[in-house]
Each structure stands twice: as structure tokens, then as C-alpha cells.
N, C-alpha and C. Protein backbone atom coordinates (compact mmCIF):
# COMPACT_ATOMS: atom_id res chain seq x y z
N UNK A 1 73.44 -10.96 -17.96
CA UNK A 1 72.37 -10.73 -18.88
C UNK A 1 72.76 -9.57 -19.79
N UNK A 2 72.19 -9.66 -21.34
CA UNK A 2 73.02 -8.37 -21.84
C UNK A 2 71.39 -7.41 -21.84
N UNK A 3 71.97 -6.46 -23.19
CA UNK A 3 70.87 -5.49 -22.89
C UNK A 3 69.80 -6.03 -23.84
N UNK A 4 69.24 -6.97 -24.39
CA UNK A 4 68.50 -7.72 -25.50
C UNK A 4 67.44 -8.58 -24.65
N UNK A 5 68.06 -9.14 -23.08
CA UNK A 5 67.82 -10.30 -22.76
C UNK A 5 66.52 -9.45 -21.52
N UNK A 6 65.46 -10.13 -22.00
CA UNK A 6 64.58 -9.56 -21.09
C UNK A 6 63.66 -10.49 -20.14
N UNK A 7 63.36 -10.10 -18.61
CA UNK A 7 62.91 -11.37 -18.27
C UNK A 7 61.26 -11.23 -18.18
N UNK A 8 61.27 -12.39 -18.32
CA UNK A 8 59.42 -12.62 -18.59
C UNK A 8 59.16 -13.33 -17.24
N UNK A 9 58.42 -12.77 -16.84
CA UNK A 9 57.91 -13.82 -15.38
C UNK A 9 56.81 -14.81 -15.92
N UNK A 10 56.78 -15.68 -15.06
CA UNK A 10 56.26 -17.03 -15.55
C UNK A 10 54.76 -16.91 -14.87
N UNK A 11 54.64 -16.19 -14.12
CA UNK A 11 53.64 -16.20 -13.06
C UNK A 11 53.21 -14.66 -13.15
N UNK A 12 51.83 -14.30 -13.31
CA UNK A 12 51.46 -13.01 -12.96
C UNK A 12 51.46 -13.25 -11.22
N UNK A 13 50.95 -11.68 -10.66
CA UNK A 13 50.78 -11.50 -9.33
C UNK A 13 49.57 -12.46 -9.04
N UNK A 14 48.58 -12.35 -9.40
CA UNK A 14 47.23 -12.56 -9.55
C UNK A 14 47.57 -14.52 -9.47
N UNK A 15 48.13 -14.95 -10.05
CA UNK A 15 48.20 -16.28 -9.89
C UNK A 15 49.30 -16.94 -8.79
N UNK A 16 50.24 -16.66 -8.66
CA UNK A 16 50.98 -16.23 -7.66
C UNK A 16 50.18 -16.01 -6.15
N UNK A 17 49.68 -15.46 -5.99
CA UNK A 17 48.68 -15.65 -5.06
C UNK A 17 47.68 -16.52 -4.53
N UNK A 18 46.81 -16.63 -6.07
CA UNK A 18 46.44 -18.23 -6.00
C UNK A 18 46.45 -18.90 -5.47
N UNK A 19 47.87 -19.17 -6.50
CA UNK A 19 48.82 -20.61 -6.15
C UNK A 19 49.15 -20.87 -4.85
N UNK A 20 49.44 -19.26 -3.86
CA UNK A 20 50.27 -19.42 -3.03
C UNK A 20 48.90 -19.80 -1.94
N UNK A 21 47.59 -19.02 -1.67
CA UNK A 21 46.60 -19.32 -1.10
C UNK A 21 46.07 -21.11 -1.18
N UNK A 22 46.60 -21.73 -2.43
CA UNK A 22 46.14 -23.01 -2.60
C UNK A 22 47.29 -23.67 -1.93
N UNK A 23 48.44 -23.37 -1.55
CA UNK A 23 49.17 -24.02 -0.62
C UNK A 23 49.18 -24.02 0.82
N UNK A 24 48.89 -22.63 0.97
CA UNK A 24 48.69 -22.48 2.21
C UNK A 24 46.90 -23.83 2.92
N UNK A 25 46.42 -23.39 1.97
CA UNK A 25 45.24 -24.13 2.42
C UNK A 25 45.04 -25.60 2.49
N UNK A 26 46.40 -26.27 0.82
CA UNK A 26 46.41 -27.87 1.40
C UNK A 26 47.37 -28.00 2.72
N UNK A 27 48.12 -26.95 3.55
CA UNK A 27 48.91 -27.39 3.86
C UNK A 27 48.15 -26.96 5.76
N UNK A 28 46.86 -26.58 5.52
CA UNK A 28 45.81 -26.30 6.78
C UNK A 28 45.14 -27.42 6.91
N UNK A 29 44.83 -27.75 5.55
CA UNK A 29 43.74 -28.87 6.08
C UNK A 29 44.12 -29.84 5.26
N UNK A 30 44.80 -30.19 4.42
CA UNK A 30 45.42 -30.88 3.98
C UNK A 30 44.30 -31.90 3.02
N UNK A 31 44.45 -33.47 3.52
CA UNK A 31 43.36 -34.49 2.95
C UNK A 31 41.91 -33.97 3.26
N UNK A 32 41.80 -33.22 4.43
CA UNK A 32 40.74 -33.49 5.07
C UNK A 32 39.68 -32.13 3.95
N UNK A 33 40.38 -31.65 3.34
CA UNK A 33 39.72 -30.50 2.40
C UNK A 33 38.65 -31.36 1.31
N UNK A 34 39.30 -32.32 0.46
CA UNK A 34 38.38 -33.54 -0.01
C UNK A 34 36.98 -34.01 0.61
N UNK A 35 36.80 -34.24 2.02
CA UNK A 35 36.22 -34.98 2.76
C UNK A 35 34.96 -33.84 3.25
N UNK A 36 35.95 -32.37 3.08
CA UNK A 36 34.97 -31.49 3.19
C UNK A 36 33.79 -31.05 2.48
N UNK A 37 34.47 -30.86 0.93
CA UNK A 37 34.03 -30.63 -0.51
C UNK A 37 32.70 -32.01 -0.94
N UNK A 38 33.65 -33.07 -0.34
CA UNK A 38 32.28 -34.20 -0.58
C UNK A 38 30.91 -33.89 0.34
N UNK A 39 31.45 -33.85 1.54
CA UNK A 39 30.62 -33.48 2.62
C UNK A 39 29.38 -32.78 1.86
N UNK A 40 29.85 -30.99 1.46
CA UNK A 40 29.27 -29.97 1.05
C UNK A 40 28.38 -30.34 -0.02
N UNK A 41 29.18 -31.36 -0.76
CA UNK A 41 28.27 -31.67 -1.68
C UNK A 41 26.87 -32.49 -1.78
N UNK A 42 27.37 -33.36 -1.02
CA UNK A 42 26.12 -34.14 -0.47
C UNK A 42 25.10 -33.11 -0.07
N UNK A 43 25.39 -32.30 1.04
CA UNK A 43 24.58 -31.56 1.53
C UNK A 43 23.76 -30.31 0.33
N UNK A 44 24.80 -30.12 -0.29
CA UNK A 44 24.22 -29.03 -1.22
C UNK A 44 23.28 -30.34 -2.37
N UNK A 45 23.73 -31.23 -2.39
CA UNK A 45 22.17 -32.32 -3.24
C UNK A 45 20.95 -32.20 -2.45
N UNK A 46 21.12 -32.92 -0.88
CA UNK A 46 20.29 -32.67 0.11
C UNK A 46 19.44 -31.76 0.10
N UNK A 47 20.05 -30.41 -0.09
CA UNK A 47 19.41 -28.89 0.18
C UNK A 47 18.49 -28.85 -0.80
N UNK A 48 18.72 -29.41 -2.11
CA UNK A 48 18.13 -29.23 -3.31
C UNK A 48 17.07 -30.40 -3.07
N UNK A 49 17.29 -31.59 -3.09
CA UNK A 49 16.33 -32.25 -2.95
C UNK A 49 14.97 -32.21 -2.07
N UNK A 50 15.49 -31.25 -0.99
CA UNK A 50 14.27 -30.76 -0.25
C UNK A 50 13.65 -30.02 -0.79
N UNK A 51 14.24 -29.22 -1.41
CA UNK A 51 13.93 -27.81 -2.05
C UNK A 51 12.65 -28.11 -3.36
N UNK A 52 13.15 -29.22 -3.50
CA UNK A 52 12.21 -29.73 -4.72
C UNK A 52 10.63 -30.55 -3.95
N UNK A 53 10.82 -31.11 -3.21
CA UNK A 53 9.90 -31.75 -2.18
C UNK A 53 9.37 -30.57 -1.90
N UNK A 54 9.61 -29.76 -1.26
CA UNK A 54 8.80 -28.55 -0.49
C UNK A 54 8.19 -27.95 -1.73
N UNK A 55 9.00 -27.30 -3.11
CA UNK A 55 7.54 -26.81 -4.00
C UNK A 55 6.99 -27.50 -4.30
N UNK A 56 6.95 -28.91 -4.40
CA UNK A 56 5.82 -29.89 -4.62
C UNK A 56 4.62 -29.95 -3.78
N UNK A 57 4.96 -29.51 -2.33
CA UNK A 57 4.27 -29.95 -1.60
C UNK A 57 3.26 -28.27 -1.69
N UNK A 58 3.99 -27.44 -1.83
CA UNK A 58 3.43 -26.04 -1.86
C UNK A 58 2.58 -25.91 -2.91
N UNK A 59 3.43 -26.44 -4.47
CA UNK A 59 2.53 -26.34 -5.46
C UNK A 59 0.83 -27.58 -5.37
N UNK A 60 0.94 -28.35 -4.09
CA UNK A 60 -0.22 -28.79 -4.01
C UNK A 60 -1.26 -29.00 -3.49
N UNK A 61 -0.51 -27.67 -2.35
CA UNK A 61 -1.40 -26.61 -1.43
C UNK A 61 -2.38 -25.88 -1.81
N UNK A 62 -1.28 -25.43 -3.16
CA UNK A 62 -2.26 -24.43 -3.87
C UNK A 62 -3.18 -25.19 -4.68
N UNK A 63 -3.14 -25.29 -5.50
CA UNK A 63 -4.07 -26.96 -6.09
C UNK A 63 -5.04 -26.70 -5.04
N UNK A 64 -5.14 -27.35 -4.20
CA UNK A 64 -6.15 -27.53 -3.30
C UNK A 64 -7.08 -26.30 -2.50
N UNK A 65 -6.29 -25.52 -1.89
CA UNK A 65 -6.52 -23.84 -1.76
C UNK A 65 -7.60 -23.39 -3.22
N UNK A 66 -6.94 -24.00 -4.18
CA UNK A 66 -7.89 -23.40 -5.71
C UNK A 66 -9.42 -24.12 -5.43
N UNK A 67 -9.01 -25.43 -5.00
CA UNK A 67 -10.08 -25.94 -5.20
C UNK A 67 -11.58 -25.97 -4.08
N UNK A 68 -10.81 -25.55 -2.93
CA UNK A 68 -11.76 -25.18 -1.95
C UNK A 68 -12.13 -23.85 -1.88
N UNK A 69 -11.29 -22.82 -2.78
CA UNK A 69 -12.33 -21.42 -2.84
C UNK A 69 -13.36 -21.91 -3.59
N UNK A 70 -12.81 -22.56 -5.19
CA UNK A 70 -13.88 -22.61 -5.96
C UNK A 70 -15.11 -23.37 -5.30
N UNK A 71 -15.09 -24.26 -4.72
CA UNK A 71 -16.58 -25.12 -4.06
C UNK A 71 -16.37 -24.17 -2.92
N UNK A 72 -16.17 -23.15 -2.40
CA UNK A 72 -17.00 -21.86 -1.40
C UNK A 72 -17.57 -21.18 -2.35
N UNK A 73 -16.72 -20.99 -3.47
CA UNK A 73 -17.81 -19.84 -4.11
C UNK A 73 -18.68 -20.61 -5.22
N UNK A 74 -18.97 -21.57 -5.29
CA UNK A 74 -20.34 -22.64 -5.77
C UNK A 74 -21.41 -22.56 -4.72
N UNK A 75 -20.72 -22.58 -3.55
CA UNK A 75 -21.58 -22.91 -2.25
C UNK A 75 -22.35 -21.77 -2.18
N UNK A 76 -21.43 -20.70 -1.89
CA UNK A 76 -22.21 -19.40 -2.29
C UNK A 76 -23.03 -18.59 -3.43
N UNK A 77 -22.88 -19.24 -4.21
CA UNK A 77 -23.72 -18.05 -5.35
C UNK A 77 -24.86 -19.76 -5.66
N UNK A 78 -25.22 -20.44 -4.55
CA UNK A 78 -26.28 -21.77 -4.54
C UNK A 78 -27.20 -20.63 -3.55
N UNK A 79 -26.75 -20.63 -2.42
CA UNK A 79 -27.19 -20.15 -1.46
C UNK A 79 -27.54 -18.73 -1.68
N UNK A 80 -27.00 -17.67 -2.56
CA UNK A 80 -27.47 -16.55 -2.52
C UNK A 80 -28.90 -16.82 -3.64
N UNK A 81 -28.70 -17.92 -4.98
CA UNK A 81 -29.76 -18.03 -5.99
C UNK A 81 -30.92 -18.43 -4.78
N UNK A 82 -30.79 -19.18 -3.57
CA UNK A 82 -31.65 -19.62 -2.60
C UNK A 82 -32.20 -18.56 -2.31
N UNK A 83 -31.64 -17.59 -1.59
CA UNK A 83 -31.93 -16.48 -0.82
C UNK A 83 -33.32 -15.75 -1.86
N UNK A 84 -32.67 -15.31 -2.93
CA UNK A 84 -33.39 -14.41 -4.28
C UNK A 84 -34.43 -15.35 -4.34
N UNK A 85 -33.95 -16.73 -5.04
CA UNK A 85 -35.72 -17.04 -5.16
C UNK A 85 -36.60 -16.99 -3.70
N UNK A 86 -36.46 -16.78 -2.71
CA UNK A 86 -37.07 -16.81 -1.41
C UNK A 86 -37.31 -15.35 -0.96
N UNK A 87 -36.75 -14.09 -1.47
CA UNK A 87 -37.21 -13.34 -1.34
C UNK A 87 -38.16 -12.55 -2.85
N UNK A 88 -37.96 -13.13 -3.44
CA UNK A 88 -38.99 -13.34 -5.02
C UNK A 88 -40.23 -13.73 -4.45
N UNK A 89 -40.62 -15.31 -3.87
CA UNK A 89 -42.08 -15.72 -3.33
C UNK A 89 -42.22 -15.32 -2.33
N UNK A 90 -41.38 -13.81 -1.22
CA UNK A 90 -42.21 -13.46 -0.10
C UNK A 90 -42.74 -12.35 -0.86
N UNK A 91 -42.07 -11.77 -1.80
CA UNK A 91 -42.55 -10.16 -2.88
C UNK A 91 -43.80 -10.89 -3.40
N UNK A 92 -44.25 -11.61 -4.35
CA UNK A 92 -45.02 -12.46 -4.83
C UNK A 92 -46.05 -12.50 -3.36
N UNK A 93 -45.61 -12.86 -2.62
CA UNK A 93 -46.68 -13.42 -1.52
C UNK A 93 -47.46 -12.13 -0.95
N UNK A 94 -46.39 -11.06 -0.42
CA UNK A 94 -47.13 -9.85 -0.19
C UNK A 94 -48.06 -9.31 -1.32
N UNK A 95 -47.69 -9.06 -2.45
CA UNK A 95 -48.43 -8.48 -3.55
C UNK A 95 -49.67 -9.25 -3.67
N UNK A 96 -49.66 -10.47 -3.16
CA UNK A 96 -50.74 -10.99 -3.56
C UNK A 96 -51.89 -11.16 -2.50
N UNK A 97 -51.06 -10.63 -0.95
CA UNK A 97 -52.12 -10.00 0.28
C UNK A 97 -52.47 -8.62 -0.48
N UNK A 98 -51.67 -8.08 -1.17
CA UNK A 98 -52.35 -6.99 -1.21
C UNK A 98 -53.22 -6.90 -2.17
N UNK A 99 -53.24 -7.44 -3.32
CA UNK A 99 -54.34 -7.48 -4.54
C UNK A 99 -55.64 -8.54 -3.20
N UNK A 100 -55.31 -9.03 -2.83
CA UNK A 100 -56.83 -9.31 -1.99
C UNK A 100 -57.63 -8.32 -0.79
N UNK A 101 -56.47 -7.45 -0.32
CA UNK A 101 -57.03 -6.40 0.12
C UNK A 101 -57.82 -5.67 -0.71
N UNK A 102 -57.50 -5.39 -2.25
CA UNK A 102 -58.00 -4.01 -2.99
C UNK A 102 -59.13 -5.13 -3.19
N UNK A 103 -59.56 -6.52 -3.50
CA UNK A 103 -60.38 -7.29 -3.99
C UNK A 103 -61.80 -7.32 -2.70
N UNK A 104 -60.76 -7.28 -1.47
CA UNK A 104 -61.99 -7.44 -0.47
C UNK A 104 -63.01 -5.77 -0.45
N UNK A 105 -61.81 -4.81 -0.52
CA UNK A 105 -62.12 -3.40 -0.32
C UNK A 105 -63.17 -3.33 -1.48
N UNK A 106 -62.96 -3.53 -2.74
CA UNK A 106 -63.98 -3.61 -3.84
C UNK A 106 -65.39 -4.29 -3.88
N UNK A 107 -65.14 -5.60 -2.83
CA UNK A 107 -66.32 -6.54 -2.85
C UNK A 107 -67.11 -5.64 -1.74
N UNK A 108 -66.96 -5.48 -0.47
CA UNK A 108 -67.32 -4.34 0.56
C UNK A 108 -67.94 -3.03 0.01
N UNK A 109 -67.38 -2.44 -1.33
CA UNK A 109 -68.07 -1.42 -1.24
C UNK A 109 -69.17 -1.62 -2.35
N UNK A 110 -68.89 -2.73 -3.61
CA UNK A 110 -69.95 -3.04 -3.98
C UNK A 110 -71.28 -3.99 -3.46
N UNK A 111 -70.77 -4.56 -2.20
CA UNK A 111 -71.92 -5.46 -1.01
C UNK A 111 -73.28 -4.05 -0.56
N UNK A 112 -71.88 -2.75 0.09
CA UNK A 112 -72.46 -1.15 0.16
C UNK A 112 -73.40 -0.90 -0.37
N UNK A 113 -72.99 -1.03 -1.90
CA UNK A 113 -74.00 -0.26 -2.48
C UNK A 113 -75.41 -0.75 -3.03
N UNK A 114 -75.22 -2.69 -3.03
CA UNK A 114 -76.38 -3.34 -2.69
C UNK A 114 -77.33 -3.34 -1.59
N UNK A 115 -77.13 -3.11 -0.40
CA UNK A 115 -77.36 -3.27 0.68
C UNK A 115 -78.27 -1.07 0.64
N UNK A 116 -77.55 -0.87 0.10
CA UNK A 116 -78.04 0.97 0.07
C UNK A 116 -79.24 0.92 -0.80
N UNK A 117 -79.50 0.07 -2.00
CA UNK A 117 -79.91 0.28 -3.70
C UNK A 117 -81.39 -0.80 -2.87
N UNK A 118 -81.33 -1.61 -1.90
CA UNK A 118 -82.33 -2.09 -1.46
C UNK A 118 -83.45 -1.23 -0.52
């Protein structure tokens, strides 16, 4: 070689390694590396296809979860408007023992003062 002639490697380290890891590995498992990769793949569709089934099934949990708070809380604000108007006509009902108390107390003392004026 003179002093002009310079050598270029064809291969960095970095690929070289690679390369050399990709031999070592057809030469471990050889065909059966194919059979693996399909394998994985299937399974990694699999994984996904569940994956998609299950938020379906979650997203229609919730759906439903929505829809049974909302008819609890219909149920409830029925039942509390129940409650209010029912404690409205016992208020109503007392007030109106008591305006017959002040009515009887009034009739009694004006009966009094007939019963005195005789």
C-alpha cells in the first residue's frame, strides 16, 4: 500500500455487530425464528382484538352506569317533591288546627260575654 492509499472499512462497529448478533441468532434458532415472529404476531392481533372488545364492553358499562344514576336521581328529586308537598299539607293542616283554636277561643269568650250581658 503506498502513502495515498487509505483504507475505508466497509462496515462501521455498530453494524458489524448487528450483523454479527443476526447470525448468531439465525444460527440459534434458525427457521424456527419465522414461526416465532408469526406466532407473536398473531398473538399481538389477538391482544389487540381483545383490547378493543373490552373498551367496548367498558365503554357500555358506562352508558349504562350513566343511565341508572340518572333514573336514581329522577327517582329521587320525585320522592323528595313527594316528601315537600306532604310536609306543605301537614304545615297547612296544623295552621289550620290552630286558626280553629283562636276561632273556638273567640266564639267562648264572645258566648262569655252573652251569657254575663243576660
Amino acid at each position: 500500500m503506498g502513502k495515498n492509499d487509505k483504507v475505508v472499512p466497509l462496515n462501521t462497529p455498530e453494524e458489524e455487530a448487528s450483523s454479527k448478533i443476526e447470525i448468531i441468532k439465525n444460527l440459534i434458532f434458525g427457521e424456527n425464528i419465522k414461526t416465532y415472529d408469526s406466532e407473536f404476531e398473531t398473538l399481538k392481533r389477538d391482544i389487540l382484538d381483545k383490547k378493543k372488545i373490552l373498551e367496548d364492553l367498558i365503554e357500555e358499562v358506562r352508558q349504562d352506569l350513566k343511565t341508572a344514576i340518572d333514573n336514581v336521581a329522577t327517582d329521587v328529586n320525585i320522592r323528595i317533591t313527594e316528601l315537600e308537598d306532604k310536609v306543605d299539607e301537614k304545615i297547612d293542616s296544623l295552621e289550620t288546627e290552630k286558626v280553629d283554636k283562636k276561632m273556638l277561643g273567640k266564639l267562648l269568650i264572645d258566648l262569655g260575654e252573652k251569657v254575663s250581658d243576660k
